[in-house]
C-alpha atoms as a PDB file:
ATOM      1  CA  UNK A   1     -68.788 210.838  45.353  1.00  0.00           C
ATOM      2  CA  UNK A   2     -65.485 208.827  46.096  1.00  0.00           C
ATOM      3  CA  UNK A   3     -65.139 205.556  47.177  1.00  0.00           C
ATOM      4  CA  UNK A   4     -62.066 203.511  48.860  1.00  0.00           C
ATOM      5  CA  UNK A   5     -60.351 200.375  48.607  1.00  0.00           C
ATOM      6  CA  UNK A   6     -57.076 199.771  51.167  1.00  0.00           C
ATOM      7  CA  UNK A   7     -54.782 196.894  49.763  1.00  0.00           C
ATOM      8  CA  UNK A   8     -52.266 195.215  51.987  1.00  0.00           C
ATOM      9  CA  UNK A   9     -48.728 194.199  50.734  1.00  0.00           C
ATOM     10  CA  UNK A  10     -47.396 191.982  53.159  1.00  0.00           C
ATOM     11  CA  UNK A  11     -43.325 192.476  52.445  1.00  0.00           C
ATOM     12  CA  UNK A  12     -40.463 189.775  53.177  1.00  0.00           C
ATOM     13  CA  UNK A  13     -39.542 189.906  56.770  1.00  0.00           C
ATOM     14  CA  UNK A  14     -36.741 192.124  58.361  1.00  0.00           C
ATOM     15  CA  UNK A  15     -34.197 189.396  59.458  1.00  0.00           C
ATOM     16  CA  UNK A  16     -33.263 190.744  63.121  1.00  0.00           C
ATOM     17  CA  UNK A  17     -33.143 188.809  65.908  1.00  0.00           C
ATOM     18  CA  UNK A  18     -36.068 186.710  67.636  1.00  0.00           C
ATOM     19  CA  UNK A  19     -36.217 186.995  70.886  1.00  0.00           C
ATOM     20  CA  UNK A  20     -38.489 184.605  73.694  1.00  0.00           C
ATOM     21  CA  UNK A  21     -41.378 186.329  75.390  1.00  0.00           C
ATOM     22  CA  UNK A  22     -44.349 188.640  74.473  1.00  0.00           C
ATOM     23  CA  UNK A  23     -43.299 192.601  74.271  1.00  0.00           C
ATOM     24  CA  UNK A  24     -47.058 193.035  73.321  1.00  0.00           C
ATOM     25  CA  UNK A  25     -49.779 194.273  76.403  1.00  0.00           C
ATOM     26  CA  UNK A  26     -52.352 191.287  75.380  1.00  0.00           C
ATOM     27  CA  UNK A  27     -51.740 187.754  76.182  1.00  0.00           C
ATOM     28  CA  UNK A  28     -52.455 184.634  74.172  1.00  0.00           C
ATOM     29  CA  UNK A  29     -56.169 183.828  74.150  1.00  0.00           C
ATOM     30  CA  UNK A  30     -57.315 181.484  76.473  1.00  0.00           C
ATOM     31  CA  UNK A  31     -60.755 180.331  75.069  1.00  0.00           C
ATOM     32  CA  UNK A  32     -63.114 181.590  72.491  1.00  0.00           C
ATOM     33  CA  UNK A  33     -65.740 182.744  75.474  1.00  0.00           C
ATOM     34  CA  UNK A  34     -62.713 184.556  76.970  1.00  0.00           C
ATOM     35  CA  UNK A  35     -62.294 186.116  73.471  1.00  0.00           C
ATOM     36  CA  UNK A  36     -65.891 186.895  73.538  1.00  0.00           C
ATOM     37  CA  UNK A  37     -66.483 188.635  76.772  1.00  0.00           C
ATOM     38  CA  UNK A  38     -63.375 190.972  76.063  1.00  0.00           C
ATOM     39  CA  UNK A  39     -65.076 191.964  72.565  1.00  0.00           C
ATOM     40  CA  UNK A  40     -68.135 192.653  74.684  1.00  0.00           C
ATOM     41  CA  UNK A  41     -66.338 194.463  77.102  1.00  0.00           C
ATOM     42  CA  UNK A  42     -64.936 196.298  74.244  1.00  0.00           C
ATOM     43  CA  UNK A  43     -67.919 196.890  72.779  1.00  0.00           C
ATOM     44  CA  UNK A  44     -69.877 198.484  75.940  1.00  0.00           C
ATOM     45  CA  UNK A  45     -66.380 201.101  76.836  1.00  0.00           C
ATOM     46  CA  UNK A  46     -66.326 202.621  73.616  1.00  0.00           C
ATOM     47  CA  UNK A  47     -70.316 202.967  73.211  1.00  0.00           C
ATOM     48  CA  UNK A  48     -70.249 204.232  77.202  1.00  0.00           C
ATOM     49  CA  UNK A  49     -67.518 206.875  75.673  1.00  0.00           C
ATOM     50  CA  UNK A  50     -69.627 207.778  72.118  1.00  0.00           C
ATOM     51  CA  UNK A  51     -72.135 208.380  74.387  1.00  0.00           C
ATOM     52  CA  UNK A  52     -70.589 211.219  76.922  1.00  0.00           C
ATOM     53  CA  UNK A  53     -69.094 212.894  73.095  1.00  0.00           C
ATOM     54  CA  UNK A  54     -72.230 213.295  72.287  1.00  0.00           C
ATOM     55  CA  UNK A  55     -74.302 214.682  74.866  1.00  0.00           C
ATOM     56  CA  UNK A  56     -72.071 217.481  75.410  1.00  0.00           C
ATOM     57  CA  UNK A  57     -73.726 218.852  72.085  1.00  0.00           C
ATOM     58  CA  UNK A  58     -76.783 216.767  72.436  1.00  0.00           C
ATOM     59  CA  UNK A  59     -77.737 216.013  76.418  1.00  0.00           C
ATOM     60  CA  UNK A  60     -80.978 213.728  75.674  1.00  0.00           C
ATOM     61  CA  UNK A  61     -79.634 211.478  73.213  1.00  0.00           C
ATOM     62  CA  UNK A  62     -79.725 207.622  74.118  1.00  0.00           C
ATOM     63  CA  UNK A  63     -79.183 204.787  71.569  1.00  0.00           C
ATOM     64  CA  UNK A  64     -81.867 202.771  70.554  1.00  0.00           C
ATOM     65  CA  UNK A  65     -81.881 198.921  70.391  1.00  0.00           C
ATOM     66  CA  UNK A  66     -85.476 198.206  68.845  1.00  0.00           C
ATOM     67  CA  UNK A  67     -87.500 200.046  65.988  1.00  0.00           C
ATOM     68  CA  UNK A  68     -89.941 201.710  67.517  1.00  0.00           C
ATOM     69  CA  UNK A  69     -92.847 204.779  66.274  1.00  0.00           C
ATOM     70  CA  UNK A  70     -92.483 208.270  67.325  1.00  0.00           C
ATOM     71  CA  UNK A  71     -95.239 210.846  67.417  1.00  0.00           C
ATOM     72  CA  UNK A  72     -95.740 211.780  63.790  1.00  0.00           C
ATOM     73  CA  UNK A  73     -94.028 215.071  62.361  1.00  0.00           C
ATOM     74  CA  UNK A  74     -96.456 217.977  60.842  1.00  0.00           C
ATOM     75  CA  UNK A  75     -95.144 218.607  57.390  1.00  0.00           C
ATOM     76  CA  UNK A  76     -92.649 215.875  57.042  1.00  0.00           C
ATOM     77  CA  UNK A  77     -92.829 215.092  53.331  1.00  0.00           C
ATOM     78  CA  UNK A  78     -89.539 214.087  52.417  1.00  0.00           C
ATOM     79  CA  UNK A  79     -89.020 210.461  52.874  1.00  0.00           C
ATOM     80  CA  UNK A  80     -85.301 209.230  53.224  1.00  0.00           C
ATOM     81  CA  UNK A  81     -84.501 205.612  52.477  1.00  0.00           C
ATOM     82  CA  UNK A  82     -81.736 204.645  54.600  1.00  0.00           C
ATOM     83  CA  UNK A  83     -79.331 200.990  53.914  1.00  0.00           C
ATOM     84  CA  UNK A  84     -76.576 199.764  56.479  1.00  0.00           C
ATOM     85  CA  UNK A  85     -73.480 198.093  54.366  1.00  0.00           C
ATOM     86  CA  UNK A  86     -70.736 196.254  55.543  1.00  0.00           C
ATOM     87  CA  UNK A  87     -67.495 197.765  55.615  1.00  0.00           C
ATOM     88  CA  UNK A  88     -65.029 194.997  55.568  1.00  0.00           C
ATOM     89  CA  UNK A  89     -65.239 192.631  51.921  1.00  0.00           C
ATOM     90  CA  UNK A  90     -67.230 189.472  52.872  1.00  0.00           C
ATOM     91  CA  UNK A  91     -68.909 190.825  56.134  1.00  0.00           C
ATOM     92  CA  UNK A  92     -72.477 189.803  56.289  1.00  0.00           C
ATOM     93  CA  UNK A  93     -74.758 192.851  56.095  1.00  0.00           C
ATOM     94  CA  UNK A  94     -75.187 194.168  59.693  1.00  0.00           C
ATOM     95  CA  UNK A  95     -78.754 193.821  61.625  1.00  0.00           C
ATOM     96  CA  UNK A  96     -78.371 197.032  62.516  1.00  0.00           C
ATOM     97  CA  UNK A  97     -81.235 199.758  64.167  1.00  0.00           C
ATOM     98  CA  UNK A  98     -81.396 202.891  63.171  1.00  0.00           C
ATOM     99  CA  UNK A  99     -83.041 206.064  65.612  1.00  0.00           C
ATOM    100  CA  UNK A 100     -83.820 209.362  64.563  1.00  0.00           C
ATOM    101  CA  UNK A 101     -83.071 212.288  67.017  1.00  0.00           C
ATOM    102  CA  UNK A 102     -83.596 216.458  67.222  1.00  0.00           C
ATOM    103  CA  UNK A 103     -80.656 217.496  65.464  1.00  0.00           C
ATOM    104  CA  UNK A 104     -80.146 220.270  68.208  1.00  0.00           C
ATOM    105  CA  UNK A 105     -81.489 218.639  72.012  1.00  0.00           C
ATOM    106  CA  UNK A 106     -80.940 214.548  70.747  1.00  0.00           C
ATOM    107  CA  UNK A 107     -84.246 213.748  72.028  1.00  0.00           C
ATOM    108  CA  UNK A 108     -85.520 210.475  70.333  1.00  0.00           C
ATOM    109  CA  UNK A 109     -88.194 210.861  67.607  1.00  0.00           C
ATOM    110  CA  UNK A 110     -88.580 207.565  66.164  1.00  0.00           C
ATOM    111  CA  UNK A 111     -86.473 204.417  65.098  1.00  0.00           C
ATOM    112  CA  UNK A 112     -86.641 201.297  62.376  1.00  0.00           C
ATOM    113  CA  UNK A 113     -84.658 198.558  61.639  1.00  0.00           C
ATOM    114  CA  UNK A 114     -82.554 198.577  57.846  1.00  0.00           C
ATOM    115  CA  UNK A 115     -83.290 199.164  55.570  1.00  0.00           C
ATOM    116  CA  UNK A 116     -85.898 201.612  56.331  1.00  0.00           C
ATOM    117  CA  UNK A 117     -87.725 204.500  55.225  1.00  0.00           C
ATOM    118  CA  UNK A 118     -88.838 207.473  57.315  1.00  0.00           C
ATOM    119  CA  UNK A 119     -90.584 210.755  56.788  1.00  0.00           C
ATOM    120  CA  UNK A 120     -88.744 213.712  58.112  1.00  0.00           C
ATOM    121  CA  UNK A 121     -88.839 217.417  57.339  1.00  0.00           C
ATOM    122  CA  UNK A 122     -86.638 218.681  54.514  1.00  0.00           C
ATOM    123  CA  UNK A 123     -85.623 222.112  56.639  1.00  0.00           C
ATOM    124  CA  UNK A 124     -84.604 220.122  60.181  1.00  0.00           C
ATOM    125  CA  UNK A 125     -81.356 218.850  60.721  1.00  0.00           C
ATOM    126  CA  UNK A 126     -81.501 215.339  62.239  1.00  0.00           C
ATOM    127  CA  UNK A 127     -78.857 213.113  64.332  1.00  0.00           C
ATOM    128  CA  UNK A 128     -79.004 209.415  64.067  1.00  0.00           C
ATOM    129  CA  UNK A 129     -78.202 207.060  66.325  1.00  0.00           C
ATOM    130  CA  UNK A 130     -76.430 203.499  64.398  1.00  0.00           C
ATOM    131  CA  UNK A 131     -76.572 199.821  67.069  1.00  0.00           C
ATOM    132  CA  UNK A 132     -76.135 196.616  65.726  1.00  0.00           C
ATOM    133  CA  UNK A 133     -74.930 193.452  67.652  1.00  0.00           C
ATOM    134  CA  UNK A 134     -71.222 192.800  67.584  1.00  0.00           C
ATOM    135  CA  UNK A 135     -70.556 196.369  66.240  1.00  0.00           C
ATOM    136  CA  UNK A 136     -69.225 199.747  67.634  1.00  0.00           C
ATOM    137  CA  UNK A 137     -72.344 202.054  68.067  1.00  0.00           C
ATOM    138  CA  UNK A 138     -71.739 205.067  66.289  1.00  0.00           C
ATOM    139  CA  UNK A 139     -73.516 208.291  64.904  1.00  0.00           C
ATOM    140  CA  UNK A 140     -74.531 210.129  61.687  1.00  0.00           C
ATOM    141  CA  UNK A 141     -75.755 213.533  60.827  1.00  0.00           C
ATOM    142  CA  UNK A 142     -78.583 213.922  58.623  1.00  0.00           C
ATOM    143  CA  UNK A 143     -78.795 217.583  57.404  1.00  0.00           C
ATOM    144  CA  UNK A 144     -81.505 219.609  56.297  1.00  0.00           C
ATOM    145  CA  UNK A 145     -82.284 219.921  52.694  1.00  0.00           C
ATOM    146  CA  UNK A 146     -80.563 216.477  51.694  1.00  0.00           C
ATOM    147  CA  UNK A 147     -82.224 215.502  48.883  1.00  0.00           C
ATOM    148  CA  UNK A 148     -84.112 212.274  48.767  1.00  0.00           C
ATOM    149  CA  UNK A 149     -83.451 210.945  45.204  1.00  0.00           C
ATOM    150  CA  UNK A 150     -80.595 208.570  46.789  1.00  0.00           C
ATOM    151  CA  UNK A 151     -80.662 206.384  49.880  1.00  0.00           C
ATOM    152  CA  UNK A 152     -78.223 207.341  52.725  1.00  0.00           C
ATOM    153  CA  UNK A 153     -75.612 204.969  53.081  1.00  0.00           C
ATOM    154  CA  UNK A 154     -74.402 203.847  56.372  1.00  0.00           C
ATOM    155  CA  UNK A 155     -71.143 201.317  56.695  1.00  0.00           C
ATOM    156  CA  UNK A 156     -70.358 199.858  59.673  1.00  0.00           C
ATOM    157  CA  UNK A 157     -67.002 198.550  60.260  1.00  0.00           C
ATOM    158  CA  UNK A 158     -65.919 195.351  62.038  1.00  0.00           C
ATOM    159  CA  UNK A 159     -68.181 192.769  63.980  1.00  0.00           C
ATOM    160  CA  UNK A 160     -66.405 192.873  67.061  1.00  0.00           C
ATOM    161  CA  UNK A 161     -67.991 189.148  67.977  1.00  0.00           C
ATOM    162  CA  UNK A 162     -66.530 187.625  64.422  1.00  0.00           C
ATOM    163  CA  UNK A 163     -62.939 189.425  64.529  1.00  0.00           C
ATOM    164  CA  UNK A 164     -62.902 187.639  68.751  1.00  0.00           C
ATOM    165  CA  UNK A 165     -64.044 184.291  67.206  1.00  0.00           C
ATOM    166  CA  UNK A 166     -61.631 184.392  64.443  1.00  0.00           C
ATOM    167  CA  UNK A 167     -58.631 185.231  66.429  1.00  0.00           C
ATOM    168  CA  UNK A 168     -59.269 182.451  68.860  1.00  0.00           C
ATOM    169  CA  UNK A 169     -59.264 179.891  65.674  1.00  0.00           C
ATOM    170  CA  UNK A 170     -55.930 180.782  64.625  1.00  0.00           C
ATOM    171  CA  UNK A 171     -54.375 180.404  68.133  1.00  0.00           C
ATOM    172  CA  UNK A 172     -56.280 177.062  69.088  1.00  0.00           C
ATOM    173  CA  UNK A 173     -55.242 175.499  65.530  1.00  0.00           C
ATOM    174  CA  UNK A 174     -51.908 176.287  66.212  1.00  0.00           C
ATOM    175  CA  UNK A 175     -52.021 175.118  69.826  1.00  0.00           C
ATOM    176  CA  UNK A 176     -54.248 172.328  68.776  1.00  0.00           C
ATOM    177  CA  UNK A 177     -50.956 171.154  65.961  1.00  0.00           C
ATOM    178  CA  UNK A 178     -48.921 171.237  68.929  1.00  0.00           C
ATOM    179  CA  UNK A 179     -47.104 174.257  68.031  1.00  0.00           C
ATOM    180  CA  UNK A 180     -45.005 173.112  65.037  1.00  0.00           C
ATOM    181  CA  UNK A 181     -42.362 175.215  63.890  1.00  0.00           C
ATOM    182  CA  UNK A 182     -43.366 178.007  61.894  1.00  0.00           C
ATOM    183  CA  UNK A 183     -42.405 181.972  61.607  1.00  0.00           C
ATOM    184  CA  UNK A 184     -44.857 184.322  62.235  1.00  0.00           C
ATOM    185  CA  UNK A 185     -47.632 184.121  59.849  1.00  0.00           C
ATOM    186  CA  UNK A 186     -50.403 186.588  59.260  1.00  0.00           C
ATOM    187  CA  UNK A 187     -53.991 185.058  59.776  1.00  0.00           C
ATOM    188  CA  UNK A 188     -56.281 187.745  59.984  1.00  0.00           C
ATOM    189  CA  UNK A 189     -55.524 191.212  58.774  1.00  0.00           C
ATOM    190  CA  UNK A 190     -58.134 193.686  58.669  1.00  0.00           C
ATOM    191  CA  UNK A 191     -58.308 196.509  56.374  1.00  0.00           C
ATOM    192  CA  UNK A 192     -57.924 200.420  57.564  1.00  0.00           C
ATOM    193  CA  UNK A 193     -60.348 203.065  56.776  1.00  0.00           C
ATOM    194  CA  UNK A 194     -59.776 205.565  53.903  1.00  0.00           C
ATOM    195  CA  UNK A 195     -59.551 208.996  55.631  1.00  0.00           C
ATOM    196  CA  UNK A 196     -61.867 211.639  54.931  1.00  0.00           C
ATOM    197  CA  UNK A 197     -59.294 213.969  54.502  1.00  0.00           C
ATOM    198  CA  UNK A 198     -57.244 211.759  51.552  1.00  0.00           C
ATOM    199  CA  UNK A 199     -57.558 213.572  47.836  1.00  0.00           C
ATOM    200  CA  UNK A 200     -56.019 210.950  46.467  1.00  0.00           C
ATOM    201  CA  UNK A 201     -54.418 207.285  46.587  1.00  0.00           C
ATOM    202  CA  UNK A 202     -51.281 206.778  48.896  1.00  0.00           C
ATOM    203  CA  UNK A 203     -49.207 204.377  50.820  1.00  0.00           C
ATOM    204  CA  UNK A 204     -47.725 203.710  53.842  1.00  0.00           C
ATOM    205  CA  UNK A 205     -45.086 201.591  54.391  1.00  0.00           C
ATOM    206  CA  UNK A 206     -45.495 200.062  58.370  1.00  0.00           C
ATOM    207  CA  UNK A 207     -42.898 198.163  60.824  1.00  0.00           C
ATOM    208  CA  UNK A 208     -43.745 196.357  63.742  1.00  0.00           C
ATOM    209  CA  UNK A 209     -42.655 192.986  65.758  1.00  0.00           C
ATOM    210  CA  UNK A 210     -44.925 190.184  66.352  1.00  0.00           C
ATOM    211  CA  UNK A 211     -45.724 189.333  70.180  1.00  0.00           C
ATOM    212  CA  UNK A 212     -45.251 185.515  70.950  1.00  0.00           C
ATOM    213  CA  UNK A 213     -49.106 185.657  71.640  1.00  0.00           C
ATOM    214  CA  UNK A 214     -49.433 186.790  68.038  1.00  0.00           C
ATOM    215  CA  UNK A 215     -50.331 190.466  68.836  1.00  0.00           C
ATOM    216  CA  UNK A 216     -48.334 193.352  66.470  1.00  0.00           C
ATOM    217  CA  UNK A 217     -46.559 195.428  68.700  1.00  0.00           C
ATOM    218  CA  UNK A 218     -44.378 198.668  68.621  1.00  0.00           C
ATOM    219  CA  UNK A 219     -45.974 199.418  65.354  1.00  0.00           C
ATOM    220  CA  UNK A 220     -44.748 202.184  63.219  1.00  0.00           C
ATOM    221  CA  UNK A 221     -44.715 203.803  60.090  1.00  0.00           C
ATOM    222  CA  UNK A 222     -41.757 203.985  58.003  1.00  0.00           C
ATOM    223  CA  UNK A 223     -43.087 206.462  55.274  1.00  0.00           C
ATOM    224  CA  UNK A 224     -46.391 207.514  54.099  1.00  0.00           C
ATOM    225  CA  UNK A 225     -47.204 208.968  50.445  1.00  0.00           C
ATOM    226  CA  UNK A 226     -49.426 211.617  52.775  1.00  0.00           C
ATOM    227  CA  UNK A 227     -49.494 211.817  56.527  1.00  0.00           C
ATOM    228  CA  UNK A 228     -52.981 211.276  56.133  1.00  0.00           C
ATOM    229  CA  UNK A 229     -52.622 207.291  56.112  1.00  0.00           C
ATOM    230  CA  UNK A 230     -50.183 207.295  59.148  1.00  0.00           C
ATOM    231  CA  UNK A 231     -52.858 206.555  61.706  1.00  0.00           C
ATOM    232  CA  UNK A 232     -55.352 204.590  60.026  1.00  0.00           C
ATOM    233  CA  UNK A 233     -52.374 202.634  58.484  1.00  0.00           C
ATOM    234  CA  UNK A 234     -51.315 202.170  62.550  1.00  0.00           C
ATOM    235  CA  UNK A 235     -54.813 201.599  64.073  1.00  0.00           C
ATOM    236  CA  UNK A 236     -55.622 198.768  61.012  1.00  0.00           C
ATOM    237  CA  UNK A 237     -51.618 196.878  62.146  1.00  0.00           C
ATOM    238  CA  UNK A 238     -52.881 196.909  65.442  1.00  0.00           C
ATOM    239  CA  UNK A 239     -56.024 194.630  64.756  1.00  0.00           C
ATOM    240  CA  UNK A 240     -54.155 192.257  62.707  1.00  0.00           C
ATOM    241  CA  UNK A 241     -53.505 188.750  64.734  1.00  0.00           C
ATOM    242  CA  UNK A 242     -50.225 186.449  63.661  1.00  0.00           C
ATOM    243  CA  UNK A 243     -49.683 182.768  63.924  1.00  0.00           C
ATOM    244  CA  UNK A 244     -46.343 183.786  66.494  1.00  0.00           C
ATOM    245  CA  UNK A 245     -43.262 182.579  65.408  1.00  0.00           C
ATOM    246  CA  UNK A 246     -42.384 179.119  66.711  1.00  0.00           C
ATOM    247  CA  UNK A 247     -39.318 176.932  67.482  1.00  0.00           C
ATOM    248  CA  UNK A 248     -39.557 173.672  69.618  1.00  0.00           C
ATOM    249  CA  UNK A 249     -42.631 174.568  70.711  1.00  0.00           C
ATOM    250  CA  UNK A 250     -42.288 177.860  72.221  1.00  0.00           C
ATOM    251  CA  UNK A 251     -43.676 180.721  71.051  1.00  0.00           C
ATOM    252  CA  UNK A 252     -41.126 183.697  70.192  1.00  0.00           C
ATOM    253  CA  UNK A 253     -41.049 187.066  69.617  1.00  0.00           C
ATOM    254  CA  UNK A 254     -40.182 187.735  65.586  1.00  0.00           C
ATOM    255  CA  UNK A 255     -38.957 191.700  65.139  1.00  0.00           C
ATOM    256  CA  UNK A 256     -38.892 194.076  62.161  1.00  0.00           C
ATOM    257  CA  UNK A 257     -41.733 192.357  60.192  1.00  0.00           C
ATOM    258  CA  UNK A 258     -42.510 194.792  57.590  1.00  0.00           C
ATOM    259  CA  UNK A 259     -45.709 195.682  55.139  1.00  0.00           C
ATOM    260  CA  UNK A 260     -47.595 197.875  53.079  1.00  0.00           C
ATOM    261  CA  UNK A 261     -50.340 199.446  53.223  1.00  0.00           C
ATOM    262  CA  UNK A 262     -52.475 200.665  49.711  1.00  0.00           C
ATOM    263  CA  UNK A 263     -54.769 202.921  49.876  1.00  0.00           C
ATOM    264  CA  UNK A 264     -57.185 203.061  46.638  1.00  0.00           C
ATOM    265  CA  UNK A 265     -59.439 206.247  46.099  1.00  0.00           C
ATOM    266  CA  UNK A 266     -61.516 205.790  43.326  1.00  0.00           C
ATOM    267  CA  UNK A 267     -64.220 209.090  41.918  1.00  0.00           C
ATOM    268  CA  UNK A 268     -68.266 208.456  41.111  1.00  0.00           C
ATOM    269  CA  UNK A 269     -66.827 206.414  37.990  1.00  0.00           C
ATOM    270  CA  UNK A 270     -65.145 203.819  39.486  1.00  0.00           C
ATOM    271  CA  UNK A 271     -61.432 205.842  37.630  1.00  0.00           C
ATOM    272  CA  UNK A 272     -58.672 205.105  40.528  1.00  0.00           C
ATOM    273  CA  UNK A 273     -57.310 208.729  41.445  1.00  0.00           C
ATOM    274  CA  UNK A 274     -53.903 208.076  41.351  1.00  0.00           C
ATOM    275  CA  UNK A 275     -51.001 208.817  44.306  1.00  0.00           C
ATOM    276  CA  UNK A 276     -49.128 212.130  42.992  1.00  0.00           C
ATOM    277  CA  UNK A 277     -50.323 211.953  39.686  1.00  0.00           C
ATOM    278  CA  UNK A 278     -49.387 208.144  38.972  1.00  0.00           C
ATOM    279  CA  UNK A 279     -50.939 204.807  40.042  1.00  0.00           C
ATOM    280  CA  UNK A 280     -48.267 203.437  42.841  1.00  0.00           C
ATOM    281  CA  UNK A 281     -48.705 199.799  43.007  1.00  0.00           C
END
């Protein structure tokens, strides 16, 4: 088992020219119920698209939103303890429900809130459905002859609701200080998921501008250790929300802000499994 750890290194900024104007597609934020209602939005597009994925393979699956009993299975000895875990550092564990489904049709068979336990049959091969408020809904596979002897671990990423919330703070305390002069200053970065594919640590180094709403845009990497990190390095920029750059009150655009991103693979032990044979810090 291997587990990750992504560091961000938040370089000196690029000194090319600031220009007035947002180049980014999102505006500033215009109230934290505005915020709210686009996370929502959000939210309800990407579960309406997980869903159509899976029911190509799986045409009866539906997720669940309550634990609820299904009719028992004959033979199901093997009794899988399942957890939900946070995958951000500081995130509140999730409330999060958890349904299990026919591994070949989807059809529901039961569901429980986690942590839970339930009984299932050790030759099946199960799908599982993952909703929690303020989180993407996602899916897991649960494969026959797993054994039982460990709990299955299920991290969910980033409460949509929280990340809308938090971004609205650091626009309305900078609007609320009257927009003093300042350059653009990161205040919330989140981190990017370690891809499956990765062997071993890496890097990317990333380029992007900073919208005068405080959006990155035209992100890009610069060079990556693997071309494994290049998109998750690009998709975690993305998220990241800036105090914008300001002069006399108006919000500009700042250009060439540069960063990097650490990725950290560590083995069963805890040992960091270094980038190309050596720890690159």
């Amino acid at each position: 088992m291997r587990t990750a750890l992504a560091i961000i290194l938040l370089l000196p900024f690029v000194p090319l020219s600031a220009a007035a104007g947002s180049r980014g597609h999102w505006s500033p934020p215009k109230s934290q119920a505005s915020m709210e209602r686009w996370a929502d939005r959000k939210l309800s597009k990407a579960e309406a698209s997980r869903l159509e994925r899976v029911r190509e393979t799986h045409p009866d699956f539906s997720f669940a939103r309550f634990a609820a009993e299904g009719a028992p299975e004959f033979g199901a000895t093997r009794l899988i303890h399942f957890e939900a875990r946070a995958s951000l550092v500081g995130q509140a564990k999730p409330d999060a429900v958890l349904s299990l489904h026919d591994g070949v049709t989807g059809a529901f068979l039961k569901s429980c809130r986690l942590p839970c336990g339930i009984p299932t049959l050790p030759d099946r091969d199960y799908l599982l459905g993952i909703t929690a408020p303020g989180y993407y809904s996602t899916t897991r596979r649960l494969k026959r002859n797993r054994s039982a002897d460990k709990p299955f671990v299920i991290r969910i990423g980033k409460d949509l609701h929280r990340y809308a919330r938090d971004v609205w703070t650091c626009w309305s305390d900078h609007e609320k200080a009257g927009f003093p002069d300042t350059e653009a200053t990161p205040c919330l970065r989140l981190p990017p998921k370690m891809p499956r594919e990765a062997k071993e640590s890496g890097h990317c180094q990333v380029q992007f501008d900073v919208s005068a709403a405080g959006w990155p845009d035209n992100v890009r990497t610069l060079r990556c250790s693997d071309p494994v990190f290049a998109k998750p390095t690009i998709r975690s920029v993305e998220q990241w929300y800036y105090v914008p750059e300001t002069q006399r009150g108006q919000t500009l655009v700042r250009q060439g802000v540069t960063s990097k991103v650490t990725f950290r693979l560590t083995d069963r032990d805890g040992n960091i499994i270094p980038e190309n044979g050596w720890d690159n810090p």
